[in-house]
C-alpha atoms as a PDB file:
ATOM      1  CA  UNK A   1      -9.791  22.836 -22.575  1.00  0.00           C
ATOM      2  CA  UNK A   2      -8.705  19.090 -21.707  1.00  0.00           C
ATOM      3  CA  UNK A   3     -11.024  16.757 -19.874  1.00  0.00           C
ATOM      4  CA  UNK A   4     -10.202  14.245 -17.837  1.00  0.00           C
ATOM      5  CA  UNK A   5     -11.837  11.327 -15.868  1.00  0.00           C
ATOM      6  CA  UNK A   6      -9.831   9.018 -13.722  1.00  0.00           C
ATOM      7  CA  UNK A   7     -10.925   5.507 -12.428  1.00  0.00           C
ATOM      8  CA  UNK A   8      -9.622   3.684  -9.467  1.00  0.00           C
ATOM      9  CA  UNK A   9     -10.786   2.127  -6.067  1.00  0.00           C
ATOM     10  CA  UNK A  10     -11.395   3.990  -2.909  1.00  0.00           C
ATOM     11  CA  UNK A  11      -7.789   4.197  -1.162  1.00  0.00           C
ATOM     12  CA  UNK A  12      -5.817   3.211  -4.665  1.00  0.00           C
ATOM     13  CA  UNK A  13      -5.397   7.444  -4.919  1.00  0.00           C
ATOM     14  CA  UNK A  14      -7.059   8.145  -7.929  1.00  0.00           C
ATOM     15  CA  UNK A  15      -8.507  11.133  -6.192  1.00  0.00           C
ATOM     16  CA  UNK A  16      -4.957  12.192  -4.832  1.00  0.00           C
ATOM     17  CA  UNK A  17      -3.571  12.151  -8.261  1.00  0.00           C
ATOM     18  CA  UNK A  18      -6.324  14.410 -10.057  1.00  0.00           C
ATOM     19  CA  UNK A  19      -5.841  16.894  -7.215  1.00  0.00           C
ATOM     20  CA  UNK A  20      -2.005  16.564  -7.881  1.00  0.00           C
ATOM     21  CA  UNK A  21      -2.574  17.193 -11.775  1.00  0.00           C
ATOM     22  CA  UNK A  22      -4.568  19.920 -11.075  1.00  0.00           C
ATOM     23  CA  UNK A  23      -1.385  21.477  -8.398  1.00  0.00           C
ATOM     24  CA  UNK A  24       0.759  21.013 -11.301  1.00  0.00           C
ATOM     25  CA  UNK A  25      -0.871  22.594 -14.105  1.00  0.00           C
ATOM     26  CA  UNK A  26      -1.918  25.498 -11.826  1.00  0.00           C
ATOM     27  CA  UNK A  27       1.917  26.160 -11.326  1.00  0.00           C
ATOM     28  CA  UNK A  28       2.020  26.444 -14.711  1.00  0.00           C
ATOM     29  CA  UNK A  29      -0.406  29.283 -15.408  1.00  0.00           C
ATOM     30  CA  UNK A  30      -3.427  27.028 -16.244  1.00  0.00           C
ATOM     31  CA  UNK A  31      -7.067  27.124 -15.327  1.00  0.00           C
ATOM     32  CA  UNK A  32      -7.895  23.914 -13.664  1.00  0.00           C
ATOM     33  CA  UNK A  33     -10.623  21.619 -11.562  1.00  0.00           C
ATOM     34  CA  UNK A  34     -10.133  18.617  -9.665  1.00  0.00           C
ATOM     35  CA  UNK A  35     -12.992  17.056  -7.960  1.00  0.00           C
ATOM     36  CA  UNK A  36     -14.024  13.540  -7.124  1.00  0.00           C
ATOM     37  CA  UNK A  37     -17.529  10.899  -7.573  1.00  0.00           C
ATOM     38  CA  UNK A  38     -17.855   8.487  -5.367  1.00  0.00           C
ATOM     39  CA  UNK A  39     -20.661   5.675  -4.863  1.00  0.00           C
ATOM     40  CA  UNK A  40     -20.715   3.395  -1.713  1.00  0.00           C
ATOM     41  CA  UNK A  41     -17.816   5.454   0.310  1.00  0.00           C
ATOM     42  CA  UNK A  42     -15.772   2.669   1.319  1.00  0.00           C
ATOM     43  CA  UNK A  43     -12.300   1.506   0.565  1.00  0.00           C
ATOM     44  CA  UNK A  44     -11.732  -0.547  -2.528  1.00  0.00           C
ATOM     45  CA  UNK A  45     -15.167   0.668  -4.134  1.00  0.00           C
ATOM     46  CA  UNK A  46     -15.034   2.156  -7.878  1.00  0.00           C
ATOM     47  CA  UNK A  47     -14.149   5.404  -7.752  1.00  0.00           C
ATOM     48  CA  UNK A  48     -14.044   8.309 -10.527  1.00  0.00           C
ATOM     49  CA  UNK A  49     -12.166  11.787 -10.164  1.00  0.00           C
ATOM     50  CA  UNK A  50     -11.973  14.568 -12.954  1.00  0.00           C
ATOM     51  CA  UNK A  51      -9.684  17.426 -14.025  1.00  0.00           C
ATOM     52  CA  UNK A  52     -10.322  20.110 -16.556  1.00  0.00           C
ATOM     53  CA  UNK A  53      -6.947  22.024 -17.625  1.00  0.00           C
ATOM     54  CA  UNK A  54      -7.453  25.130 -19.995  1.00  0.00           C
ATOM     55  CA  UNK A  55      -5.516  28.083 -20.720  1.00  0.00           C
ATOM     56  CA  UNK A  56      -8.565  30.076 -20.458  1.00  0.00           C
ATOM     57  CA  UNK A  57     -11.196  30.682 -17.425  1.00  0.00           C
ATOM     58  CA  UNK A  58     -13.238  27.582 -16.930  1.00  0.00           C
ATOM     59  CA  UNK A  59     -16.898  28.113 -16.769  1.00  0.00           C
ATOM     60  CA  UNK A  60     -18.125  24.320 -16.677  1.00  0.00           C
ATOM     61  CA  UNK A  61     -18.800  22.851 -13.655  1.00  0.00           C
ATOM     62  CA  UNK A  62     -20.404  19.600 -14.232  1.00  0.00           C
ATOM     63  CA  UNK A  63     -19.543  15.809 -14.424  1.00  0.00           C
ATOM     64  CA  UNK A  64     -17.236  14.850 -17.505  1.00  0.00           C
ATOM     65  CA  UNK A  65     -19.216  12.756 -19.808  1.00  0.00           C
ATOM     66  CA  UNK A  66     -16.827  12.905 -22.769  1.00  0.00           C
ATOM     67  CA  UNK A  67     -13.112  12.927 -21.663  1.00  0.00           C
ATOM     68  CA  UNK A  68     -10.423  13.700 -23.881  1.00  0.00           C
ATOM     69  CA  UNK A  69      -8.244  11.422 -21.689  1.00  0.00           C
ATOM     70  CA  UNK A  70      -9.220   8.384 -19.446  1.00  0.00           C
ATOM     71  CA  UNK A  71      -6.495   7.285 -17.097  1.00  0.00           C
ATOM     72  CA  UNK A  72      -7.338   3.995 -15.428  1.00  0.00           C
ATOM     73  CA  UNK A  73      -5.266   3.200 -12.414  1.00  0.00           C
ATOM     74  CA  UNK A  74      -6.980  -0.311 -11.392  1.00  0.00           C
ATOM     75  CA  UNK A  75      -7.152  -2.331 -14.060  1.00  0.00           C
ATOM     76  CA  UNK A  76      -9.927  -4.484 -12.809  1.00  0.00           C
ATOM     77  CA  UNK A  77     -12.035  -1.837 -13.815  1.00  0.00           C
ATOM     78  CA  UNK A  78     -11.814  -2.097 -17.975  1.00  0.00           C
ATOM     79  CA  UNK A  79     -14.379  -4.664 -17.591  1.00  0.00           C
ATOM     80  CA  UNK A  80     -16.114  -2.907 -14.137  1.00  0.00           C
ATOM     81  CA  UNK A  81     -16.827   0.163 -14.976  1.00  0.00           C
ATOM     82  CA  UNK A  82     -16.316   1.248 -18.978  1.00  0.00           C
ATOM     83  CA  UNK A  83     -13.724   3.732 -18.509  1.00  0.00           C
ATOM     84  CA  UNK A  84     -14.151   4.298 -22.547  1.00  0.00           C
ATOM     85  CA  UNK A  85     -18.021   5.553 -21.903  1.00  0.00           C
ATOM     86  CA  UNK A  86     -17.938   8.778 -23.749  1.00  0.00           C
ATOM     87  CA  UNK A  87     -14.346   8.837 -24.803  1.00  0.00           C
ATOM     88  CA  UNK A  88     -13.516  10.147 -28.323  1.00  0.00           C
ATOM     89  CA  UNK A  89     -11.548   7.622 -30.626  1.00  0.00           C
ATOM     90  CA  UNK A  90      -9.293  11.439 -31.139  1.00  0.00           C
ATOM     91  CA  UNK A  91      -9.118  10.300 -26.913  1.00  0.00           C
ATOM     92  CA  UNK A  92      -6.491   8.835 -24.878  1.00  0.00           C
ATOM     93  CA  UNK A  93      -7.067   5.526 -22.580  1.00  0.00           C
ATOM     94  CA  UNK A  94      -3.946   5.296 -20.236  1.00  0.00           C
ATOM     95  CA  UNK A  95      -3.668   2.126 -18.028  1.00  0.00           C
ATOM     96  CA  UNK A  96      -2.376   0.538 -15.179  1.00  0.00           C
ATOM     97  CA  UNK A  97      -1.653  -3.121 -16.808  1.00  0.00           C
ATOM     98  CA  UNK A  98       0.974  -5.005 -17.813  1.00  0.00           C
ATOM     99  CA  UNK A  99      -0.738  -5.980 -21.028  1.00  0.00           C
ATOM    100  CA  UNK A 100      -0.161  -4.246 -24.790  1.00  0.00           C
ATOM    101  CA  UNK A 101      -1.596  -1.605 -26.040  1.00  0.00           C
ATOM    102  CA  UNK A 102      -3.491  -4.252 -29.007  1.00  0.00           C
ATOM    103  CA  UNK A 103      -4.976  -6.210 -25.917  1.00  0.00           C
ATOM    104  CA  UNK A 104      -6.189  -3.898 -24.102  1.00  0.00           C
ATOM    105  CA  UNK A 105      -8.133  -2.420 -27.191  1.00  0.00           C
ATOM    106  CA  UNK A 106      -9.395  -6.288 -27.704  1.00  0.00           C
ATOM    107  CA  UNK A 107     -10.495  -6.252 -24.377  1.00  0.00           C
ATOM    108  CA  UNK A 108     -12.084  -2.820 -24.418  1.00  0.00           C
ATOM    109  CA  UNK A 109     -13.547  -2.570 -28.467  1.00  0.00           C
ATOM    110  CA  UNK A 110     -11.718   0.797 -28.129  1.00  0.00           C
ATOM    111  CA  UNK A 111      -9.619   2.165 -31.427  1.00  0.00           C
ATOM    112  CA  UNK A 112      -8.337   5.101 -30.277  1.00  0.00           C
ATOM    113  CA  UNK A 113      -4.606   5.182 -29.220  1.00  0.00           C
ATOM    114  CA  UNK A 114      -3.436   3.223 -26.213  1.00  0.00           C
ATOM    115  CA  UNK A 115      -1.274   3.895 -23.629  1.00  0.00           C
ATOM    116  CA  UNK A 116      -0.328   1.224 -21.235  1.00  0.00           C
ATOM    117  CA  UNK A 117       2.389   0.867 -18.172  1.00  0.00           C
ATOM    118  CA  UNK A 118       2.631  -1.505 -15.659  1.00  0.00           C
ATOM    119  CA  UNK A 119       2.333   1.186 -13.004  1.00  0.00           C
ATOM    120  CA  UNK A 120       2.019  -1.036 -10.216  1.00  0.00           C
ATOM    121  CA  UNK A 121       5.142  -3.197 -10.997  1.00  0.00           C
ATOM    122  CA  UNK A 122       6.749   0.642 -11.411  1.00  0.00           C
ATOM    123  CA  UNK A 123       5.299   1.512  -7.894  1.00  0.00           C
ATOM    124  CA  UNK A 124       6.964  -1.784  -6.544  1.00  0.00           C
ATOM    125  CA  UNK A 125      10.375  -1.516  -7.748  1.00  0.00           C
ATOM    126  CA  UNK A 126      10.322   2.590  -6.665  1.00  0.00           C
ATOM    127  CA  UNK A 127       8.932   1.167  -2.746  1.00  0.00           C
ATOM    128  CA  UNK A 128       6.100   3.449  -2.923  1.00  0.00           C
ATOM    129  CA  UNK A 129       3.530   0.521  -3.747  1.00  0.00           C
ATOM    130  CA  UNK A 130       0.895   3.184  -5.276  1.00  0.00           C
ATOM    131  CA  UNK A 131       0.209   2.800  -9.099  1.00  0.00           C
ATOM    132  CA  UNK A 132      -1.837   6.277  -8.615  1.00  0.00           C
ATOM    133  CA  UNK A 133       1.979   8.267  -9.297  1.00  0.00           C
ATOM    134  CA  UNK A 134       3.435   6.485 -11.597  1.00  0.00           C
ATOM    135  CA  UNK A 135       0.472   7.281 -13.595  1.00  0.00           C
ATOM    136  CA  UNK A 136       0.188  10.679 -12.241  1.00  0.00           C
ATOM    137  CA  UNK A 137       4.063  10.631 -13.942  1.00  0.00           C
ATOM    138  CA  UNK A 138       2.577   9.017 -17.621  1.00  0.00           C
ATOM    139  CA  UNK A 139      -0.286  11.126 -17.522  1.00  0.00           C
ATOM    140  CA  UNK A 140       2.088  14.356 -17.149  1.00  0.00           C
ATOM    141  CA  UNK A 141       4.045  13.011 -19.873  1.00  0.00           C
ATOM    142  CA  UNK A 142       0.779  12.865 -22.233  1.00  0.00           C
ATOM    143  CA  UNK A 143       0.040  16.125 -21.243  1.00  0.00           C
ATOM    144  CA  UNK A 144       2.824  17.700 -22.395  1.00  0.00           C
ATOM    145  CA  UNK A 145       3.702  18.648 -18.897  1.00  0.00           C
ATOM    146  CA  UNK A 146       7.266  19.792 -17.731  1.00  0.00           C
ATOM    147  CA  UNK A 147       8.599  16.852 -15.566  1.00  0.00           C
ATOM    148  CA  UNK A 148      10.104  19.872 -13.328  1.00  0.00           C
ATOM    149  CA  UNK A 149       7.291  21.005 -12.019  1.00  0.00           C
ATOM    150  CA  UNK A 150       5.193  18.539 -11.421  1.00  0.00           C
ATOM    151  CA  UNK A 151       8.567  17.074  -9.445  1.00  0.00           C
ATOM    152  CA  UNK A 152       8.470  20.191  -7.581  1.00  0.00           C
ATOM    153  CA  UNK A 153       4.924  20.327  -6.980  1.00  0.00           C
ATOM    154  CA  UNK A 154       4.052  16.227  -6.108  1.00  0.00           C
ATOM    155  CA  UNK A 155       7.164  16.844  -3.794  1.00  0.00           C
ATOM    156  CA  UNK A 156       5.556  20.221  -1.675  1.00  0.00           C
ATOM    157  CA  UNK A 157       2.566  18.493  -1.359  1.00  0.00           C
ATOM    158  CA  UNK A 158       3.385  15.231  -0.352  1.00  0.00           C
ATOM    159  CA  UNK A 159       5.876  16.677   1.963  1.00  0.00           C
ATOM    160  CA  UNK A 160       2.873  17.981   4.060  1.00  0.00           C
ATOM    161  CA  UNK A 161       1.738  14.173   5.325  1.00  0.00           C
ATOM    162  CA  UNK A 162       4.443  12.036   4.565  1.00  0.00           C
ATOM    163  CA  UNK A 163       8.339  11.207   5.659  1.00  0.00           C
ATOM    164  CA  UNK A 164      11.037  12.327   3.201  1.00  0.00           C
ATOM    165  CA  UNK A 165      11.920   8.724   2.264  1.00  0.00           C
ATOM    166  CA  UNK A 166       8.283   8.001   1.564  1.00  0.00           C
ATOM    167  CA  UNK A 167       8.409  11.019  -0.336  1.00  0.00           C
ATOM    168  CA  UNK A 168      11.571  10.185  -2.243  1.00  0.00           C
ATOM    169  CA  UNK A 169      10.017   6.628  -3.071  1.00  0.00           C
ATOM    170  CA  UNK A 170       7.161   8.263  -4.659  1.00  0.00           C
ATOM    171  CA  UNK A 171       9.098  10.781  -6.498  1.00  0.00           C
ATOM    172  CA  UNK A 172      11.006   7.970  -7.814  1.00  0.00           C
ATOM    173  CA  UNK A 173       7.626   6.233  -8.791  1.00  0.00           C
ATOM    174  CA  UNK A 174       6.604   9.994 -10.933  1.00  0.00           C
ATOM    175  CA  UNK A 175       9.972   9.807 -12.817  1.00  0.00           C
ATOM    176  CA  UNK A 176       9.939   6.416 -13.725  1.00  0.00           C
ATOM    177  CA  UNK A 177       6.165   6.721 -14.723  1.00  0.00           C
ATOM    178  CA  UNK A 178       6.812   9.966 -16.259  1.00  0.00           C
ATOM    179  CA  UNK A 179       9.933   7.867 -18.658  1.00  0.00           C
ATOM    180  CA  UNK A 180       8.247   5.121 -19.261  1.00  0.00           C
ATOM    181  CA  UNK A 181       6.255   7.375 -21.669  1.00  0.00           C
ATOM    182  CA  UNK A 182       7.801   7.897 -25.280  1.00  0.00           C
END
């Protein structure tokens, strides 16, 4: 089973894109959870949201304390709120910045491997102006997770609520995330 905690601000779609992860690893025959933890509800506030993706029945349903993956999607909050709290140095720490790898495990005291994208630059260029997919699109890419169906599955559910074009922006925004990944 993989853990994973995300950390964002309220209305930055952290939540969105755990619930997304969790549509596309359910399409491909996983077990999965996706829920959110919020403090003050209000928009800009520190946010966390989980996902737990196992090949087997999941029987846990408490908080994740020790991640195998972090994925931070406001960078503000490397100082804000510890996103490395409880994660392994076998873990994953996957940010939104436009720094390296090397100064973002300066900043954090964090050894374990490093993964970082300037997701909101990504966002911008795609016109969807959310770093939350272009992470969604690294994160995938971590995973191990075919870039076909979570294409097919960000698509049907964004679909629901959005225009096409706002759709196409963002599926832009899951490729190029999803690339930028080696």
């Amino acid at each position: 089973m993989k853990e994973i905690r995300w950390h964002g601000r309220g209305g930055q779609g952290a939540k969105t894109a755990s619930q997304l992860l969790a549509d596309i690893n359910l399409q491909e025959g996983k077990f999965v959870q996706s829920f959110p933890e919020y403090g003050p509800e209000r928009s800009g506030a520190p946010i966390r949201a989980y996902n737990r993706v196992s090949d087997k029945q999941i029987r846990v349903h408490s908080g994740v304390d020790e991640p195998e993956v972090v994925a931070v999607v406001d960078p503000t909050l490397l100082e804000a709120a510890n996103p490395t709290d409880g994660l392994s140095e076998d873990g994953v720490l996957l940010v939104n910045t436009p720094k390296s790898p090397e100064e973002v495990k300066a900043e954090t005291g964090f050894s374990g491997e490093v993964i970082t994208l300037d997701a909101s630059k990504l966002a911008e260029e795609a016109g969807s102006g959310y770093a939350n997919i272009p992470t969604l699109g690294a994160l995938a890419k971590v995973l191990g997770t075919d870039y076909e169906v979570a294409e097919a599955e960000v698509k049907k559910a964004l679909s629901k609520k959005l225009p096409e074009e706002v759709v196409e922006m963002n599926l832009q925004a899951l490729k190029v995330g999803y690339e930028t990944i080696s």
